[in-house]
N, C-alpha and C. Protein backbone atom coordinates (compact mmCIF):
# COMPACT_ATOMS: atom_id res chain seq x y z
N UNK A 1 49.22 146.78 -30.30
CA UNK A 1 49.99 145.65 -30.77
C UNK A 1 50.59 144.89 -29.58
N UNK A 2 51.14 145.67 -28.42
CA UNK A 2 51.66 145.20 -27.18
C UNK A 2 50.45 144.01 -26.86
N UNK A 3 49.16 144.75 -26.57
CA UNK A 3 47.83 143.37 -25.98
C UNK A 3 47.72 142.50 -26.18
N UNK A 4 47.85 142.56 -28.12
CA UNK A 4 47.90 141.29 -28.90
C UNK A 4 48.51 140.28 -28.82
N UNK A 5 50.35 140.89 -28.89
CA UNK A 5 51.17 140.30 -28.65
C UNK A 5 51.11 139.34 -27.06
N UNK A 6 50.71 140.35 -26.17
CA UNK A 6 50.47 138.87 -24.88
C UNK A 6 49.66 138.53 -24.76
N UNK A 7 48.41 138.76 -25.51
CA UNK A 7 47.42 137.56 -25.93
C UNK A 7 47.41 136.05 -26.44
N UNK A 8 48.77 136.27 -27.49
CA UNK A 8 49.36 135.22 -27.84
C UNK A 8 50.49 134.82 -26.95
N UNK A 9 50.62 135.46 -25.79
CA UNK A 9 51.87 134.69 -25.29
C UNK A 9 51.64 133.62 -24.44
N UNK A 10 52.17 132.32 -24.29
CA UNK A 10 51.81 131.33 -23.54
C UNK A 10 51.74 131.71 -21.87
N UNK A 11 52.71 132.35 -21.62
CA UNK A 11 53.01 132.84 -20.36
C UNK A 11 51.54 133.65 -19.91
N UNK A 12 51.49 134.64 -20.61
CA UNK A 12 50.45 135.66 -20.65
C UNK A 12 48.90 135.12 -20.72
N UNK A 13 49.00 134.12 -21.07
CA UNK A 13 47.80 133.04 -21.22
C UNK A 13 47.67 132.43 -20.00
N UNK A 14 48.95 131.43 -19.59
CA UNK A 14 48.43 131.21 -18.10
C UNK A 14 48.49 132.03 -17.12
N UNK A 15 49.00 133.19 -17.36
CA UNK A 15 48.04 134.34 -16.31
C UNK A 15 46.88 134.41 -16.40
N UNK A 16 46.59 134.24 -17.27
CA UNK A 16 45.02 134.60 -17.52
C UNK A 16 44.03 133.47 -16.78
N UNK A 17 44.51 132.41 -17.70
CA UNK A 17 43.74 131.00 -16.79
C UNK A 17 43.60 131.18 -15.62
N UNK A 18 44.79 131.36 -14.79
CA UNK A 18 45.23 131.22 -13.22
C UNK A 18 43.85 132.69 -12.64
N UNK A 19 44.05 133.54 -13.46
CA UNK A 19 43.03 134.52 -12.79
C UNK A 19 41.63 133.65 -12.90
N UNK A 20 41.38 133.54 -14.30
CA UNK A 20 39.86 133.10 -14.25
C UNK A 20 39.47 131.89 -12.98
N UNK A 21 40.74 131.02 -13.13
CA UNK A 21 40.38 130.13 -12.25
C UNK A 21 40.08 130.74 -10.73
N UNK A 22 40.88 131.23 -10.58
CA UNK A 22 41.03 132.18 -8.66
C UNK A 22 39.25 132.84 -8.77
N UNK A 23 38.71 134.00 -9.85
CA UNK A 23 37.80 134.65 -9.99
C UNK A 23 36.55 133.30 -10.47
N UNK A 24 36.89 132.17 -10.62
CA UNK A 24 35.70 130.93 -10.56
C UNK A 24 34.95 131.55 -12.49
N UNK A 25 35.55 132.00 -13.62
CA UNK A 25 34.86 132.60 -14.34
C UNK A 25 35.38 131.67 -15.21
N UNK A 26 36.15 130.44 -15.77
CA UNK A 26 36.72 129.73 -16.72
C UNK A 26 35.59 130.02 -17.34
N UNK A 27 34.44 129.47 -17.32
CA UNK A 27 33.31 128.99 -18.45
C UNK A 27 32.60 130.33 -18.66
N UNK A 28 33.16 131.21 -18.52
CA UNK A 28 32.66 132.90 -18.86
C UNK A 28 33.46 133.43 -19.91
N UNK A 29 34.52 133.31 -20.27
CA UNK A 29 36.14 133.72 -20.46
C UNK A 29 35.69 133.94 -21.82
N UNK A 30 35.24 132.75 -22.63
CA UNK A 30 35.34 132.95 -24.17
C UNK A 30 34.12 133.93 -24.33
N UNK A 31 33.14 134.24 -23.89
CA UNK A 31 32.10 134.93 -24.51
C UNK A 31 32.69 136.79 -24.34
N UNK A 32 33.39 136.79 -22.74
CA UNK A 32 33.97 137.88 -22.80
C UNK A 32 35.01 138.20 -23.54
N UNK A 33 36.41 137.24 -24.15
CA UNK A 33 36.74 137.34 -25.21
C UNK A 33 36.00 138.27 -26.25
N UNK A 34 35.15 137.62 -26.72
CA UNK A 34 34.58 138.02 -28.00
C UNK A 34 33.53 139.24 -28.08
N UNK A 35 33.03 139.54 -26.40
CA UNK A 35 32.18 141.01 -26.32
C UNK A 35 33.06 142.29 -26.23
N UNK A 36 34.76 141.72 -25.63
CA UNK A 36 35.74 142.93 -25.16
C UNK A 36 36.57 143.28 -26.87
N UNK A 37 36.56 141.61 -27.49
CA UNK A 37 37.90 142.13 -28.11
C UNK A 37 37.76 142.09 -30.16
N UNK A 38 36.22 141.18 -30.03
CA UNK A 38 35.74 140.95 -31.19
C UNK A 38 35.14 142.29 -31.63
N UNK A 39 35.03 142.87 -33.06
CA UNK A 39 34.54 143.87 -34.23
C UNK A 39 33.42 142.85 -35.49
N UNK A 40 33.86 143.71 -35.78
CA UNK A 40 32.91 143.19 -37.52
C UNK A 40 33.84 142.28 -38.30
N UNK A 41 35.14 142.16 -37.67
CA UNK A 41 36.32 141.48 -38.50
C UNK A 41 35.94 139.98 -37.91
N UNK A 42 35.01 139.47 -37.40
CA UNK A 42 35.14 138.22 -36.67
C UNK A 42 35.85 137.28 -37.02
N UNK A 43 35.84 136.66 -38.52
CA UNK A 43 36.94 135.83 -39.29
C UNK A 43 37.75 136.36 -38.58
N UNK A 44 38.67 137.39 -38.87
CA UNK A 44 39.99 137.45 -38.67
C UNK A 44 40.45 137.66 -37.06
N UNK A 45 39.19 137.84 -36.52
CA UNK A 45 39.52 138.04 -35.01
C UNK A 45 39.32 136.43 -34.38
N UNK A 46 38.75 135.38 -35.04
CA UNK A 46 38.68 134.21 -34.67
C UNK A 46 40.58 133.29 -35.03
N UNK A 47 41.37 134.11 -36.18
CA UNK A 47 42.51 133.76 -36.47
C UNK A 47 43.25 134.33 -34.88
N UNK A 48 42.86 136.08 -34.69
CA UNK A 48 43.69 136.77 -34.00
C UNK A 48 43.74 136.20 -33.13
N UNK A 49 42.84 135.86 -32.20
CA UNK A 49 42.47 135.08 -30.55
C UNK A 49 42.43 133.85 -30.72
N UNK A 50 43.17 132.90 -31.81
CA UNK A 50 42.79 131.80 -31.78
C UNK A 50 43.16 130.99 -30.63
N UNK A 51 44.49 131.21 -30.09
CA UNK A 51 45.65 130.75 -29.41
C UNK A 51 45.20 130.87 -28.04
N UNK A 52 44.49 132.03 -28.02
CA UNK A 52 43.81 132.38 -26.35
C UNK A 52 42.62 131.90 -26.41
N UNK A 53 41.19 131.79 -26.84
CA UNK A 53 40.36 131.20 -27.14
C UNK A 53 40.72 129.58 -27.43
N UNK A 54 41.64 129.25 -27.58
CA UNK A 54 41.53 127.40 -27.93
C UNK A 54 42.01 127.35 -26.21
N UNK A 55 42.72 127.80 -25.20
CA UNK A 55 43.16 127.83 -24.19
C UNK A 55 41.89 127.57 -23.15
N UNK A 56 40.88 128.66 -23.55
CA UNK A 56 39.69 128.58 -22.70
C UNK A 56 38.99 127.49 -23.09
N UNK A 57 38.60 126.52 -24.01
CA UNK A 57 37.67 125.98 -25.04
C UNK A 57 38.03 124.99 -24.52
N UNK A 58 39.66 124.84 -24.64
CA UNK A 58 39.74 123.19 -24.63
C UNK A 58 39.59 122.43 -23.91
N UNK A 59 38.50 121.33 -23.98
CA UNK A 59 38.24 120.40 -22.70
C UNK A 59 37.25 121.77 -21.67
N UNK A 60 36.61 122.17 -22.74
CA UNK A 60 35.62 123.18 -21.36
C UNK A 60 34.13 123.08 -22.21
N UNK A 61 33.44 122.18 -22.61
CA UNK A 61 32.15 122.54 -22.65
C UNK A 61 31.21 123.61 -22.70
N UNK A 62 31.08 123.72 -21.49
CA UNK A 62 30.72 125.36 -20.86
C UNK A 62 31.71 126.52 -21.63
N UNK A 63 32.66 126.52 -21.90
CA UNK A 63 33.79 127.47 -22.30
C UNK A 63 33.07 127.32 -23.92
N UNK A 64 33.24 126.61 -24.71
CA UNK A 64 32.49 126.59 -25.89
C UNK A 64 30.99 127.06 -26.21
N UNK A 65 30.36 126.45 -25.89
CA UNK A 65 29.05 127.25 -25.52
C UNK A 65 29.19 128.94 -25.06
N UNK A 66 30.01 129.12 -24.33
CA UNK A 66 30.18 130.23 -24.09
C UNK A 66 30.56 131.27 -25.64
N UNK A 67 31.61 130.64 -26.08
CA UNK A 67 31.85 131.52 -27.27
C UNK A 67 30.78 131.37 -28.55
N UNK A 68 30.31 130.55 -28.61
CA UNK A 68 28.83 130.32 -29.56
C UNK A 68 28.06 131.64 -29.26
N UNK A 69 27.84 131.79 -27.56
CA UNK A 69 26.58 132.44 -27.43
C UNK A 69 27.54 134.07 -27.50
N UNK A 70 28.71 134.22 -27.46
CA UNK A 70 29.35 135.49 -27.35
C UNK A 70 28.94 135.97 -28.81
N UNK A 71 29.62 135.15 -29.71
CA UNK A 71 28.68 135.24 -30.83
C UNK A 71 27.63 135.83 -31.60
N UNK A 72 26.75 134.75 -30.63
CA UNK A 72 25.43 134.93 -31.39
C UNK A 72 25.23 136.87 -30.46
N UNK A 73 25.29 136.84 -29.20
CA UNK A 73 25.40 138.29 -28.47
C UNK A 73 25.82 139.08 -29.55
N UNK A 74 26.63 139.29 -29.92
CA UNK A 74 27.61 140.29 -30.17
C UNK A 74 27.07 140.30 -31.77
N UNK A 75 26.38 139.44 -32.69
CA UNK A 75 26.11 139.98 -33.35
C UNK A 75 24.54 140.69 -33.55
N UNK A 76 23.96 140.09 -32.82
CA UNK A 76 22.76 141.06 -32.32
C UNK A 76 22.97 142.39 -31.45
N UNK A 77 23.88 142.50 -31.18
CA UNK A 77 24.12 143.69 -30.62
C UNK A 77 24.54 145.20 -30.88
N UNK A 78 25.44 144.88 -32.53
CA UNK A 78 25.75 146.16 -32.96
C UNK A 78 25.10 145.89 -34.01
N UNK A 79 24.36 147.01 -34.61
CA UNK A 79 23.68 146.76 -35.91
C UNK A 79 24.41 146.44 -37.16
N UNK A 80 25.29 147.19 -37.27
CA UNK A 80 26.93 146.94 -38.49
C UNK A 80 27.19 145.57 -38.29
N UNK A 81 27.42 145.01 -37.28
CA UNK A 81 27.66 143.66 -37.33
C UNK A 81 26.39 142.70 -37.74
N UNK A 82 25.38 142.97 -37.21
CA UNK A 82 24.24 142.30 -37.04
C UNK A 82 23.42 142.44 -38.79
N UNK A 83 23.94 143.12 -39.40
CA UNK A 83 23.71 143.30 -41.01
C UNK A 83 24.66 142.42 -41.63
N UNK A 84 26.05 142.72 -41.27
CA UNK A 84 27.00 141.62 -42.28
C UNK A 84 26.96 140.46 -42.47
N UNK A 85 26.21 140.06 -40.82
CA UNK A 85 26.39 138.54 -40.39
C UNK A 85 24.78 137.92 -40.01
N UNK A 86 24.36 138.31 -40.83
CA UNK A 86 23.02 137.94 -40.75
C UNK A 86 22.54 136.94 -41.80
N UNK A 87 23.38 136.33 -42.01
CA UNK A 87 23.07 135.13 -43.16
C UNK A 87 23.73 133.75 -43.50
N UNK A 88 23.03 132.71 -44.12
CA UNK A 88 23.81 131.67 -43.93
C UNK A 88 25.22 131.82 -43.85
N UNK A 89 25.69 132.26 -45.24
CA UNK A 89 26.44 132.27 -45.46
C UNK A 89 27.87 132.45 -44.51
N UNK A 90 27.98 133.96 -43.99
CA UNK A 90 28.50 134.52 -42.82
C UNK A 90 28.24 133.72 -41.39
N UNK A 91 27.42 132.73 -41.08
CA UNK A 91 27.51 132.18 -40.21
C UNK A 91 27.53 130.87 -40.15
N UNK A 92 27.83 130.06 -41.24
CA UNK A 92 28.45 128.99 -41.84
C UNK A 92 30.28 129.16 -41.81
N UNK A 93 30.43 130.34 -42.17
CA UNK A 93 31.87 130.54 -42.06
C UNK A 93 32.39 130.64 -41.19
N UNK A 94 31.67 131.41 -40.08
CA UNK A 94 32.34 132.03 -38.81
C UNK A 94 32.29 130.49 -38.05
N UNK A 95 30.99 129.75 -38.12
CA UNK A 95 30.88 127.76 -37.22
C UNK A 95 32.30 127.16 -38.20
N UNK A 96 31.90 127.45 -39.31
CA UNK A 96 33.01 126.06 -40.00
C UNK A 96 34.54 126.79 -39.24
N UNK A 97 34.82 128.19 -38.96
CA UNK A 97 35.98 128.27 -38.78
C UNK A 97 36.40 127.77 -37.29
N UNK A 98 35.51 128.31 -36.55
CA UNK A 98 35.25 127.44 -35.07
C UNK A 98 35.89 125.72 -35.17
N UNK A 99 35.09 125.54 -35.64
CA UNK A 99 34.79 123.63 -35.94
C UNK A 99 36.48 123.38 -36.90
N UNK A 100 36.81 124.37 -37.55
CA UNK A 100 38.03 123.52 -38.37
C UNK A 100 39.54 124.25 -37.25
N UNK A 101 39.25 124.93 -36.36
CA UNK A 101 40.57 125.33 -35.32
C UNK A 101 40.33 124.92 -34.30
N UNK A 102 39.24 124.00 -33.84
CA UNK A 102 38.78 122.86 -32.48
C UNK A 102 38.78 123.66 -31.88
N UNK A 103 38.30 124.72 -31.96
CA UNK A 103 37.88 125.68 -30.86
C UNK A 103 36.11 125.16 -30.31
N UNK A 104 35.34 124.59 -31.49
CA UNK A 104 33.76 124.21 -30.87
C UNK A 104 34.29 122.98 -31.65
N UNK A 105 33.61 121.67 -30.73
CA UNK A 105 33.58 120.16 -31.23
C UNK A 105 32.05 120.10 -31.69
N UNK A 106 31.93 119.03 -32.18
CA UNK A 106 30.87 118.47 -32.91
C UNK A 106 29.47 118.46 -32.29
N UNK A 107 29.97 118.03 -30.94
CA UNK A 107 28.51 117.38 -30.08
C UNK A 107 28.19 119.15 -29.72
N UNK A 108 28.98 119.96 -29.01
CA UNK A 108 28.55 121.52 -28.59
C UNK A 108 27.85 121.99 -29.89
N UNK A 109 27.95 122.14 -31.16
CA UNK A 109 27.52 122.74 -31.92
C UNK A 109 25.78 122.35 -32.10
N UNK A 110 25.56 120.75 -32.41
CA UNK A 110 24.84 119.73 -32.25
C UNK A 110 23.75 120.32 -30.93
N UNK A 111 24.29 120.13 -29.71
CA UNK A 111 23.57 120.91 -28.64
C UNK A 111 22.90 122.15 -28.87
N UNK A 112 23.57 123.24 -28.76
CA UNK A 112 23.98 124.62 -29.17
C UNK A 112 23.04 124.93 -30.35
N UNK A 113 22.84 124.41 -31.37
CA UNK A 113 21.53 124.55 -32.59
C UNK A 113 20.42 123.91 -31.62
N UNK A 114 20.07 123.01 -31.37
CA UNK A 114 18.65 122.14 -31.06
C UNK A 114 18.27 123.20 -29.83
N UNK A 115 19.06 123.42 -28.79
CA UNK A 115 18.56 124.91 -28.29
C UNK A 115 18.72 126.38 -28.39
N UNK A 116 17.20 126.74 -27.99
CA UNK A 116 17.59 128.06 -28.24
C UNK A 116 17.33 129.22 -26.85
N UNK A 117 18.57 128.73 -26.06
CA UNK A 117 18.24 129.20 -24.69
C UNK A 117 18.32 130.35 -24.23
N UNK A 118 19.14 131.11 -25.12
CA UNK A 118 20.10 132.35 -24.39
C UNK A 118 19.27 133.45 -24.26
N UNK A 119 18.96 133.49 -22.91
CA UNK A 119 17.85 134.72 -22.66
C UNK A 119 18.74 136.42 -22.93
N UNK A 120 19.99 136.31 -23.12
CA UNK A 120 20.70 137.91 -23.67
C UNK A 120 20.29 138.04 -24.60
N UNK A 121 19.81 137.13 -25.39
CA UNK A 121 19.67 137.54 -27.02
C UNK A 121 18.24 137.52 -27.46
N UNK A 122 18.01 138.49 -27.92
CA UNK A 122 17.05 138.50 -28.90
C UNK A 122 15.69 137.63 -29.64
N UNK A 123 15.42 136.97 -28.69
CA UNK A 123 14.48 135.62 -29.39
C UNK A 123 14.35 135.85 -31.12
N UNK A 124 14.13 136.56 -31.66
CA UNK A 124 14.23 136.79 -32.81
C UNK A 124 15.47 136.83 -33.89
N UNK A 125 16.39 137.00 -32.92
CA UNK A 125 17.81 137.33 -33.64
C UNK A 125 18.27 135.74 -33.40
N UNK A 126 18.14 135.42 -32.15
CA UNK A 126 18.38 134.09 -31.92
C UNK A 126 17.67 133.04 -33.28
N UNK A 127 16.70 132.91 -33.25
CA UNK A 127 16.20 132.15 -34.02
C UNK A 127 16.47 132.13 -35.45
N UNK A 128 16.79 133.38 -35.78
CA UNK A 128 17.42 133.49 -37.17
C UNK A 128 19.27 132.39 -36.99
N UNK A 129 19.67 133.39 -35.95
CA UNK A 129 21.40 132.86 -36.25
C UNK A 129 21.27 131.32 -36.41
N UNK A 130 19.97 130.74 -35.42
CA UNK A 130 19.84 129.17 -35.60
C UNK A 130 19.27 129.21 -37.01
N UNK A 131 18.86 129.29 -37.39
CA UNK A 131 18.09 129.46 -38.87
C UNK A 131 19.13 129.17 -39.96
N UNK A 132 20.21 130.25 -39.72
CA UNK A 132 21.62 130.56 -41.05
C UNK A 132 22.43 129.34 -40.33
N UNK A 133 22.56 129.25 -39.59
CA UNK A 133 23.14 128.06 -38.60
C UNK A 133 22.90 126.33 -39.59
N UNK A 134 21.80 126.32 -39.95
CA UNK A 134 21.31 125.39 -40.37
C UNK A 134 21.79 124.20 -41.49
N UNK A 135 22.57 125.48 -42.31
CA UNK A 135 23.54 124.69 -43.18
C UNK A 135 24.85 123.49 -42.92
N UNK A 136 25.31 124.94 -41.99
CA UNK A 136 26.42 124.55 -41.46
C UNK A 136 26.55 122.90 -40.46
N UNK A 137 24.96 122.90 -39.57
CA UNK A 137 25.02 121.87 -38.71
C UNK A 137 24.78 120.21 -40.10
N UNK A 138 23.84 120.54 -41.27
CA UNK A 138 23.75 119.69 -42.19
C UNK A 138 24.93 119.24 -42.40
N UNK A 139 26.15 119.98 -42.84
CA UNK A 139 26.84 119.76 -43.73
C UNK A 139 27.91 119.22 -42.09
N UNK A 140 28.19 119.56 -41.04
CA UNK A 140 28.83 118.70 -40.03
C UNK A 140 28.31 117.72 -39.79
N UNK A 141 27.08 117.36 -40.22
CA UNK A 141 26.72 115.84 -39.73
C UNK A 141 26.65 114.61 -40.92
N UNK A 142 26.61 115.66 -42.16
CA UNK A 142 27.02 114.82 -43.31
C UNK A 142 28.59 114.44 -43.55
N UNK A 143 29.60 115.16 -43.21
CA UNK A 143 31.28 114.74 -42.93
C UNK A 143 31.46 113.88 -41.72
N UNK A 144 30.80 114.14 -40.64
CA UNK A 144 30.98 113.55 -39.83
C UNK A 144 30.24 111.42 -40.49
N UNK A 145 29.07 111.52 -40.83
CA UNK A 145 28.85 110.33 -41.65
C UNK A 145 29.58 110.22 -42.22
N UNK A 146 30.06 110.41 -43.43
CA UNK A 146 31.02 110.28 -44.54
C UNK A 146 32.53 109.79 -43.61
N UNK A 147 32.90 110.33 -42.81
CA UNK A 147 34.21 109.90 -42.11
C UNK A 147 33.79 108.71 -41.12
N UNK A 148 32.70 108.37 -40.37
CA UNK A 148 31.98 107.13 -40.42
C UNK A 148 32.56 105.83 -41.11
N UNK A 149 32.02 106.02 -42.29
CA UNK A 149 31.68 105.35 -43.37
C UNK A 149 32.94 104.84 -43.96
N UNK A 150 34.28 106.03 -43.70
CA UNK A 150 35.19 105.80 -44.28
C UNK A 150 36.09 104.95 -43.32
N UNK A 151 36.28 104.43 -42.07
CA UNK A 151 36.38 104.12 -41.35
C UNK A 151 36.42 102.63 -41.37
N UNK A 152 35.58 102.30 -42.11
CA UNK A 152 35.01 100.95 -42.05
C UNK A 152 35.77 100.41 -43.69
């Protein structure tokens, strides 16, 4: 509970930054996040780390991408996980929750589907998570039109 607690602490956060920055690893930060501290609870571990994860993310490109591909890693990696979250569904939830706490913006996600680069993962596992992925990028580019539209 102590970890947690200065996970969320602002102070404890820019320690953290200040290291990554000194160690040159900013755009590493979120994927290790999510290989050190993420389970099968990912929803709720995307609530838990939100505060430290939006820290690394924000205004980092590379830092986003990073937690996409921690992600997609980490659920090809343990089989328990890689069963729960092996479907649209579960990975519609885990992007929309990303996308609705601005932890991943529009254009990274957009990127991030059209390739499928990440040589850690699985070409096969990869291609699926883009696969269940699929909904999710529809339905962000149909709100994103719709708020367009509304605009005008």
């Amino acid at each position: 509970m102590k970890l947690l607690n200065q996970l969320n602490d602002l102070v404890s956060i820019e320690e953290l930054i200040n290291e990554a920055k000194r160690l040159n690893i900013m755009t590493k930060v979120s994927c290790l996040i999510v290989k050190n501290l993420f389970t099968n609870e990912i929803l709720k571990e995307i609530d838990k780390y939100e505060m430290l994860l939006f820290h690394f993310c924000q205004n980092n490109d590379e830092g986003q991408y990073s937690l996409l591909n921690g992600i997609a890693m980490l659920i090809c990696s343990i089989q328990e996980i890689h069963e729960k979250f092996s479907n649209e569904k579960q990975i519609s939830n885990i992007f929309y929750k990303l996308y609705e706490k601005d932890l991943v913006n529009e254009d990274i996600f957009y990127d991030w589907y059209e390739k499928e680069s990440n040589r850690m993962i699985q070409k096969t596992i990869e291609t699926d998570i883009h696969k269940y992925a699929k909904g999710f990028i529809q339905w962000l580019r149909t709100a994103e039109e719709t708020d367009d539209d509304n605009q005008y």
